[in-house]
Protein backbone atom coordinates (compact mmCIF):
# COMPACT_ATOMS: atom_id res chain seq x y z
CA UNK A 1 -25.02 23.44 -22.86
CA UNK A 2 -27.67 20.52 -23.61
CA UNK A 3 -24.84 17.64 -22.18
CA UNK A 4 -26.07 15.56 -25.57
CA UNK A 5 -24.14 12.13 -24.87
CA UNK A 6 -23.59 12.08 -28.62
CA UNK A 7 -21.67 15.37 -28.87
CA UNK A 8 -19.74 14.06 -25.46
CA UNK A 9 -18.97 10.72 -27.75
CA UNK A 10 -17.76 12.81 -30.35
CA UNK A 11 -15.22 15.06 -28.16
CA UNK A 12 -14.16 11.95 -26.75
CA UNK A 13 -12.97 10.07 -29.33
CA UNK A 14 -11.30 13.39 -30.87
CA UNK A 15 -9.09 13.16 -27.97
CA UNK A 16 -8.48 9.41 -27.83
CA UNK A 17 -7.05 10.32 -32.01
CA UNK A 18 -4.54 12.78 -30.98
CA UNK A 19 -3.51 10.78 -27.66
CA UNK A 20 -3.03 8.44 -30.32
CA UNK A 21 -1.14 10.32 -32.74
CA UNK A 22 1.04 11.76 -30.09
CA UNK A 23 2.38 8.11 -29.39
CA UNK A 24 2.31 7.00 -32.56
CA UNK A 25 5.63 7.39 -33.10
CA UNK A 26 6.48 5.36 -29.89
CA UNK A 27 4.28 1.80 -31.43
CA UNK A 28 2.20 2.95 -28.06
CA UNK A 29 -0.96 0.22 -28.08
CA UNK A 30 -4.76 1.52 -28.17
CA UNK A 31 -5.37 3.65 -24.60
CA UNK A 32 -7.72 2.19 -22.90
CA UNK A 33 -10.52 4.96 -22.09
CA UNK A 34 -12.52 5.80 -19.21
CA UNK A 35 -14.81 8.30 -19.79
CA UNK A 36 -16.61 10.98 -17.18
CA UNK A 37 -20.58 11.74 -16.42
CA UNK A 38 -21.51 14.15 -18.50
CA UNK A 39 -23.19 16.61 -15.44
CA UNK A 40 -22.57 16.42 -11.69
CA UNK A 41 -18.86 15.55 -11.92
CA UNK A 42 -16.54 18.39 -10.65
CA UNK A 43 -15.57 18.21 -7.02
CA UNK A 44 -14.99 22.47 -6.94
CA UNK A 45 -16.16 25.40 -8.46
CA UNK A 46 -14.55 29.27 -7.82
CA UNK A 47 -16.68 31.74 -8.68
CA UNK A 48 -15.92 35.75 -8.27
CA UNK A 49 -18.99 37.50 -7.15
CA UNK A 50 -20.76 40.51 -9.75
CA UNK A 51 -23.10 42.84 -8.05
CA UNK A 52 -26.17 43.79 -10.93
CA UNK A 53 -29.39 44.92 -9.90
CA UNK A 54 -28.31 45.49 -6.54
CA UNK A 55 -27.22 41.84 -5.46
CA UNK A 56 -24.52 40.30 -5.77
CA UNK A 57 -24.30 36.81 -8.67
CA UNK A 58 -22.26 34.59 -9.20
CA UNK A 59 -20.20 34.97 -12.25
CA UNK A 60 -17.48 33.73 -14.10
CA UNK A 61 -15.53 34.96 -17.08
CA UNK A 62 -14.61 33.58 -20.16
CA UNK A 63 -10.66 33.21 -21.50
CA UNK A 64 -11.74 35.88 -24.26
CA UNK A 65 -12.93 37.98 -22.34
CA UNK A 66 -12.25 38.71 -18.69
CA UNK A 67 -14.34 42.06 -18.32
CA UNK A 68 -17.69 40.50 -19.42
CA UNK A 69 -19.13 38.62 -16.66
CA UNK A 70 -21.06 35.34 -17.07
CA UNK A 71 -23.62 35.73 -14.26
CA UNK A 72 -24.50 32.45 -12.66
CA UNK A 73 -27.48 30.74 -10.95
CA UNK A 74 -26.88 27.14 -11.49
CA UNK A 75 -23.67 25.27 -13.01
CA UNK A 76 -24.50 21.88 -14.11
CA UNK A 77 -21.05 20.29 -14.30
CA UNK A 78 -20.31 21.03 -10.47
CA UNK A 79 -21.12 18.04 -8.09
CA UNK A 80 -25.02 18.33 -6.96
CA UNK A 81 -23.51 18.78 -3.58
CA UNK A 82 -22.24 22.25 -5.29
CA UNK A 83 -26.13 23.44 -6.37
CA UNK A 84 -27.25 22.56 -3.95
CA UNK A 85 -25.75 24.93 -1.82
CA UNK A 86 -25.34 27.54 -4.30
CA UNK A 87 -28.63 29.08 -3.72
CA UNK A 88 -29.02 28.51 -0.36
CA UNK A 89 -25.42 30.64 0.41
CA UNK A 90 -26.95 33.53 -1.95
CA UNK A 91 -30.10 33.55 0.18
CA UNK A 92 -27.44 33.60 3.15
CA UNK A 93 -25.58 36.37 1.67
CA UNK A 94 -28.39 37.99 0.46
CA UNK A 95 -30.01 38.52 3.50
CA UNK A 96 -26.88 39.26 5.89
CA UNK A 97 -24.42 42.58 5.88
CA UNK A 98 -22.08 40.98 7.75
CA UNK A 99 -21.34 37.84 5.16
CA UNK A 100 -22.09 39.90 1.61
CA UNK A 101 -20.00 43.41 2.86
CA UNK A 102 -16.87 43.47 0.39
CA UNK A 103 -17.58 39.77 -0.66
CA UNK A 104 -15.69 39.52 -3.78
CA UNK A 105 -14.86 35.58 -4.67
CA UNK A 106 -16.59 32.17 -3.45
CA UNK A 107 -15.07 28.49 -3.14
CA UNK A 108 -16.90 25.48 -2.99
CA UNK A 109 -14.91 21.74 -2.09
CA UNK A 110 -16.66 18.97 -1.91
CA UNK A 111 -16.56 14.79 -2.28
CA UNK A 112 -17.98 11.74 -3.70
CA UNK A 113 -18.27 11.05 0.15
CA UNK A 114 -20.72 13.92 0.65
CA UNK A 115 -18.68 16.28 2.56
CA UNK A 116 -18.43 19.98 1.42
CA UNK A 117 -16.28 23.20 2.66
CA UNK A 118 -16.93 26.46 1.57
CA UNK A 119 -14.44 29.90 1.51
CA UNK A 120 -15.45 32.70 1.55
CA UNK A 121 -13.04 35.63 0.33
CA UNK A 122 -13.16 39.43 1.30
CA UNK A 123 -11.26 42.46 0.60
CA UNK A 124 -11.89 43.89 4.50
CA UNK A 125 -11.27 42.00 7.40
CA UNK A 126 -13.30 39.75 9.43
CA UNK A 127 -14.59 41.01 12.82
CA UNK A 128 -17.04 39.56 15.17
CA UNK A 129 -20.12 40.49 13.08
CA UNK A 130 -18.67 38.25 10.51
CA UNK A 131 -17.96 35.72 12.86
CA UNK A 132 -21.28 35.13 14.19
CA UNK A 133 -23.01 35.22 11.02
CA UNK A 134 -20.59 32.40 9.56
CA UNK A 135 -20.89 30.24 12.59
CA UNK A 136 -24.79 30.13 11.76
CA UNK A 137 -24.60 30.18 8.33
CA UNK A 138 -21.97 26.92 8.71
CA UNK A 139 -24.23 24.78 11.38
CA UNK A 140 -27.69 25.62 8.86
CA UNK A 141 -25.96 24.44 5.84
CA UNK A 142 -24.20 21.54 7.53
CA UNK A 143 -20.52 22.66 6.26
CA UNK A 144 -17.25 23.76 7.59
CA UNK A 145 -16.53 27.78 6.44
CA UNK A 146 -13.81 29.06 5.90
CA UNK A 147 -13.45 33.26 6.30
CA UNK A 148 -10.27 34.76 4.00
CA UNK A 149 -8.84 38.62 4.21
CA UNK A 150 -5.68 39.99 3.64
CA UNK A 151 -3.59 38.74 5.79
CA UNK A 152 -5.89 36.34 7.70
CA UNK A 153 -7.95 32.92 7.79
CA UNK A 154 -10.67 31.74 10.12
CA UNK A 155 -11.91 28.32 10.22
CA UNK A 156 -15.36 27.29 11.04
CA UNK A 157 -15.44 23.79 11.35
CA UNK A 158 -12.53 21.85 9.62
CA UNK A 159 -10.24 23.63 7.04
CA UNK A 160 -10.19 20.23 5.13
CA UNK A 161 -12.69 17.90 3.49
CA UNK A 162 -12.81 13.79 3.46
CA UNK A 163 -13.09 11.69 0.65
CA UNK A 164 -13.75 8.18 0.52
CA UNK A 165 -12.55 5.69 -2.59
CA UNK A 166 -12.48 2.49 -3.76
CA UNK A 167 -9.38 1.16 -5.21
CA UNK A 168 -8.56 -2.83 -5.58
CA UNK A 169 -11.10 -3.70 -3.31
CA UNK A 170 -9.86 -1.70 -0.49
CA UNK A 171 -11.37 1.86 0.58
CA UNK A 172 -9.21 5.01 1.42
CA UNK A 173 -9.45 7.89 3.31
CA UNK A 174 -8.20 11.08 2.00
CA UNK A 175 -7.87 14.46 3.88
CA UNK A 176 -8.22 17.19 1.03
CA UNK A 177 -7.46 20.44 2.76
CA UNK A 178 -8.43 24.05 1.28
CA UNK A 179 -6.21 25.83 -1.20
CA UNK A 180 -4.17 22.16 -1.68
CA UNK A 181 -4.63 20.95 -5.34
CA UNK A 182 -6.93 17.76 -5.47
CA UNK A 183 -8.11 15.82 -8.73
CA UNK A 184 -11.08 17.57 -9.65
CA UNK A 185 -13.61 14.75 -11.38
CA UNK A 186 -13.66 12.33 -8.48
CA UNK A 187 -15.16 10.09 -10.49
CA UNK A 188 -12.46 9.47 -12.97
CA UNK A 189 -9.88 9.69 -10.33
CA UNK A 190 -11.14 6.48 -8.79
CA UNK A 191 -10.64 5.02 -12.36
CA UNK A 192 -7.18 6.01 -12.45
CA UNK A 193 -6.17 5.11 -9.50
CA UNK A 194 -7.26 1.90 -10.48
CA UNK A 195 -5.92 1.60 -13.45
CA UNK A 196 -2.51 2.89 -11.77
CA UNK A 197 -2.95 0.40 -9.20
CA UNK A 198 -3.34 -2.35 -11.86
CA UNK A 199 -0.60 -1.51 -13.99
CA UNK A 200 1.73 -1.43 -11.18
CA UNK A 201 0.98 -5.08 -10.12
CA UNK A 202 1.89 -6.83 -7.08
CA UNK A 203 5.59 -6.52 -6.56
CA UNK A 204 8.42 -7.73 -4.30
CA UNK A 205 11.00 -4.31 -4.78
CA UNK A 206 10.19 -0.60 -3.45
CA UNK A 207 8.93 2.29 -5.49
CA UNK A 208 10.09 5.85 -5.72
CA UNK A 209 7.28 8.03 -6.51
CA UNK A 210 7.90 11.98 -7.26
CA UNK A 211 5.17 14.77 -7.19
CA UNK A 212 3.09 12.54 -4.65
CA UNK A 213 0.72 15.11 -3.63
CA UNK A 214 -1.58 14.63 -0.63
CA UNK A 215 -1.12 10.95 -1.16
CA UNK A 216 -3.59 10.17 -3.82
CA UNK A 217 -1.51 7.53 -5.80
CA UNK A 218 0.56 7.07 -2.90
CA UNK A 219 -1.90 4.96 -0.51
CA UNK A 220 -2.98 2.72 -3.03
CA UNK A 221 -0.06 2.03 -4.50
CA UNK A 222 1.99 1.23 -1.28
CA UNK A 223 0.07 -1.70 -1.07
CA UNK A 224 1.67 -3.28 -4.03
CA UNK A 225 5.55 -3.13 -3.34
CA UNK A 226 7.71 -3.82 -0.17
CA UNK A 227 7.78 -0.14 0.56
CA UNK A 228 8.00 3.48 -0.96
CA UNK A 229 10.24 6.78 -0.83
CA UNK A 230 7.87 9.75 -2.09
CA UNK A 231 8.62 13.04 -2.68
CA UNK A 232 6.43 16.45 -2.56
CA UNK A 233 7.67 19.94 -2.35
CA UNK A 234 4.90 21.43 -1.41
CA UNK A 235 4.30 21.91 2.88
CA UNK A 236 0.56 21.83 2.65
CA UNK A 237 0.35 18.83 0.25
CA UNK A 238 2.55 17.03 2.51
CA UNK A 239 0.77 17.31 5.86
CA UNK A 240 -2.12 15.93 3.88
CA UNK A 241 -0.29 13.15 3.00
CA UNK A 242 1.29 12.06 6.46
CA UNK A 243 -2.04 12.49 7.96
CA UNK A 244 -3.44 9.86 4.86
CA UNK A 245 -1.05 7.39 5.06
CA UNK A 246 -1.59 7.54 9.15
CA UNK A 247 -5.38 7.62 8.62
CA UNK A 248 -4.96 4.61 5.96
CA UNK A 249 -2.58 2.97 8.61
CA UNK A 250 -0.08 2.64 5.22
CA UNK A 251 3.12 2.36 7.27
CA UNK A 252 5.96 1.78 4.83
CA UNK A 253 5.96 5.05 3.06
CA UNK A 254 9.13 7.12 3.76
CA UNK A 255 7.90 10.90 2.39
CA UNK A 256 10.38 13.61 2.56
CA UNK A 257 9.44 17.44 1.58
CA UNK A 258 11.79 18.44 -1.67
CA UNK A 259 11.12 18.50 -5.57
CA UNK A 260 11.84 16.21 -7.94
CA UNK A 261 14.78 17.85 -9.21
CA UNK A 262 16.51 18.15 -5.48
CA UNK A 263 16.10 14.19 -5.38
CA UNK A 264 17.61 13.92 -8.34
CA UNK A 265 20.43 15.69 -7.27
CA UNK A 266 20.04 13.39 -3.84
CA UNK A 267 20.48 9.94 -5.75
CA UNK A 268 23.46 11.68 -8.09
CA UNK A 269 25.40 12.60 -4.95
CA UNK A 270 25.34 16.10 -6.34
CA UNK A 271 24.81 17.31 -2.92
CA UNK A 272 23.54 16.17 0.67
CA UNK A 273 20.08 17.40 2.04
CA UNK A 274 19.55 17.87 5.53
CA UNK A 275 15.88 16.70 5.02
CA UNK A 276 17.08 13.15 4.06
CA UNK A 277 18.90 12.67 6.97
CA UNK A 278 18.57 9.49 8.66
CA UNK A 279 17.15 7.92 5.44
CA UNK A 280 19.85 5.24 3.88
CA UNK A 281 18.86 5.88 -0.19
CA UNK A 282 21.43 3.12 -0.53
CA UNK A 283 18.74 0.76 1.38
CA UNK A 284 15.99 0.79 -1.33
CA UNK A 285 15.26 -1.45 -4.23
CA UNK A 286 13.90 0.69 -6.62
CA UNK A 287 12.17 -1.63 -9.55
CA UNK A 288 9.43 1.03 -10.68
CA UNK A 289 9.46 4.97 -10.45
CA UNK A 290 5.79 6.47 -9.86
CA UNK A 291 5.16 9.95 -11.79
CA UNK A 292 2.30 12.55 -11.88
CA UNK A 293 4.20 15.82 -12.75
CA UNK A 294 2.78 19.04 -12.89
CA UNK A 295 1.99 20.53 -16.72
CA UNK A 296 5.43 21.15 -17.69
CA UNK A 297 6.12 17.64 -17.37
CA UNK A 298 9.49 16.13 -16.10
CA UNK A 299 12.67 18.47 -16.41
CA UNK A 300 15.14 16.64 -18.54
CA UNK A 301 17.58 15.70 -15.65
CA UNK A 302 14.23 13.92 -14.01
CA UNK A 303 13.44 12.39 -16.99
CA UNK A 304 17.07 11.19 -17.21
CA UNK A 305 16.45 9.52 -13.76
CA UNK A 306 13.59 7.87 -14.96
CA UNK A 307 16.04 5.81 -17.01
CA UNK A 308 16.87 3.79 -14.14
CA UNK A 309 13.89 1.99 -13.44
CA UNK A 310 12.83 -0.90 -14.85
CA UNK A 311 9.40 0.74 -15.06
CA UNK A 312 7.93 4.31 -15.29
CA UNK A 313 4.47 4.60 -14.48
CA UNK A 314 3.69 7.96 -15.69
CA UNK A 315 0.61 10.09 -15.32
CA UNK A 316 0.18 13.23 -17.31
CA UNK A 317 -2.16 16.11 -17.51
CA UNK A 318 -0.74 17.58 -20.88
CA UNK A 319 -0.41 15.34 -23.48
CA UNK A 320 2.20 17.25 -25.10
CA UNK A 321 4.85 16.98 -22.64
CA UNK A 322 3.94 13.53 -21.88
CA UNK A 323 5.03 13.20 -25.92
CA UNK A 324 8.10 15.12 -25.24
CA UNK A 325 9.52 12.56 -22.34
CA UNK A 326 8.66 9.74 -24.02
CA UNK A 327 10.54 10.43 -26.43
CA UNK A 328 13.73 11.51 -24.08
CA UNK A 329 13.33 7.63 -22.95
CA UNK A 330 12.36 5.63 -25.90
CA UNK A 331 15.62 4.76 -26.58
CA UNK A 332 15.80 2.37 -23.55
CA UNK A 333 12.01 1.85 -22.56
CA UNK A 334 8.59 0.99 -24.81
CA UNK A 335 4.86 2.06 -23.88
CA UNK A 336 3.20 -1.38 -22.68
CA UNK A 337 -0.15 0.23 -21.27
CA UNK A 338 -1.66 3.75 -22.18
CA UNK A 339 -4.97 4.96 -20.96
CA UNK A 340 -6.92 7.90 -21.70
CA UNK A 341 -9.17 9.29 -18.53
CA UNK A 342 -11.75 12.37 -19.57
CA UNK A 343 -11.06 14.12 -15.86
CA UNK A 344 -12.45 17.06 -18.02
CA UNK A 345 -14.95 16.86 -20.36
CA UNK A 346 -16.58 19.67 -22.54
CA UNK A 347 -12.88 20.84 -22.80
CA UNK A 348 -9.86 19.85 -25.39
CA UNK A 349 -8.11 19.25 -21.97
CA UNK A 350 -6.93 15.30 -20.89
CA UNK A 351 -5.51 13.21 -18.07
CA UNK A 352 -3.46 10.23 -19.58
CA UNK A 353 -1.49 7.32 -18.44
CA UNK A 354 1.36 5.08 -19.63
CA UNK A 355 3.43 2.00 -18.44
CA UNK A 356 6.96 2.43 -19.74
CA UNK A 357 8.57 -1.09 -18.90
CA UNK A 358 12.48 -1.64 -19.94
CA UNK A 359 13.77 -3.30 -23.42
């Protein structure tokens, strides 16, 4: 790739013409974009390893074709925290049995912050050999390691990273840990959270926010209303957040572990969940519903909950089904900000954002 800033310009503004054709229909106004770098933005790269020639590269694969590997020395988009180690772990590997033996895949996590984790995957498992090696291998490179086998994980330092951003003039801390999902162009992200952040506005009512994640909207956002019931189904995801919101010292966030859909069923009275005991639903103000669902989008009974609120703040990796909800709650509620964020450039793929504010 020669990363030419006009054929980035050009990809860009193909995607802000179908965001804009997918909300046509809705009288959406112009997005607002915020673009990406055009190298050096992605936070983590997975790589499977190929051995050729007798060593072992790293490769990936294309969509087309997943038997032809792409072998690997540098890969531009990756943070420069991410080649800069690259070659310095293949050297490692390289010139150790005990880390290359049955060494099949490679994961690299890292932050605008400057802090980086590596895993390392194997199809054997890890003995003291292994061990040893790693601890060295994690003090000369400066990172924390992480060893995975069937069956079994060793941690060599920390088994998260930290990341440090800016949003309305106030910096957060976020614990990322490995395997958890985290927004990949870190860059962007602090641009939509700001933009999120914005949009919201300083309020005097609560805010329910479903698919919260380790936190990322949540911290910022918390700041802005009296207080905030969030929602995340997934275990790991939600450790990350407590710790954030306790690192943060963000104290009037109520999280509870279930999906979207079993809160919905929560607020209809369908049924009772044991995890929401001791919270009084009946206690909260709700003026504004926070979203950021996975691709899918909201399930129509979510969406229908949506309805509700006053106003939907909705962020959406697919387009598509961003479309599709819209147009579930157009009825009752019109697009008053849209914003287009390039989390992934050189790809067709988009991160977008709307304001959906009551009749």
């Amino acid at each position: 790739m020669t990363f030419d800033s006009q054929a980035y310009a050009e990809q860009l503004e193909a995607k802000v013409t179908r965001l804009r054709d997918l909300l046509a229909p809705f009288d959406a106004p112009e997005p607002t974009v915020f673009d990406s770098p055009l190298q050096n933005f992605r936070l983590r790269a997975e790589f499977r390893l190929w051995r050729e020639g007798g060593e072992r590269h790293y490769a990936m694969f294309s969509q087309d074709d997943k038997r032809t590997p792409i072998l690997i020395e540098e890969f531009p988009i990756a943070s420069l925290r991410i080649n800069q180690l690259m070659p310095q772990l293949k050297a490692a590997w390289q010139a150790s049995s005990a880390l290359s033996h049955k060494l099949f895949q490679v994961e690299f996590l890292t932050t605008l912050s400057g802090d980086a984790m590596i895993t390392l995957c194997y199809h054997r498992p890890l003995d003291a050999h292994w061990h040893a090696a790693a601890t060295k291998l994690s003090a000369d490179l400066g990172v924390s390691i992480i060893g995975r086998s069937k069956g079994k994980r060793e941690v060599l330092g920390l088994d998260y990273v930290v990341e440090k951003l800016e949003v309305g003039g106030r910096t957060f801390s976020y614990r990322q840990p490995e395997g958890a999902f985290t927004q990949p162009n870190g860059t962007v992200n602090q641009k939509m959270l700001n933009w999120a952040y914005e949009a919201l506005g300083d309020r005097s009512d609560d805010l329910l926010e479903l698919y919260c994640g380790n936190g990322n909207f949540t911290l910022p956002l918390a700041t802005r209303v009296r207080k905030v019931l969030a929602t995340e189904i997934s275990k790991t995801s939600v450790n990350a957040a407590l710790s954030n919101l306790s690192e943060n010292a963000v104290d009037n966030v109520t999280l509870v572990r279930l999906s979207a859909e079993e809160l919905t069923e929560a607020l209809n009275d369908v049924r009772p969940f044991r995890r929401l005991q001791g919270i009084d639903l009946k206690s909260y103000e709700f003026g504004s519903v926070f979203v950021d669902p996975p691709r899918a989008g909201m399930d129509p009974d979510t969406c229908e909950l949506t309805r509700r609120f006053d106003n939907i703040l909705y962020i959406s990796c697919n387009p598509e089904t961003l479309a599709a909800n819209i147009a579930q709650l157009h009825d009752t509620h019109r697009i008053t900000k849209c914003a287009l964020f390039d989390q992934f450039p050189w790809t067709h793929h988009m991160e977008s954002g709307v304001l959906l504010t009551r009749r």
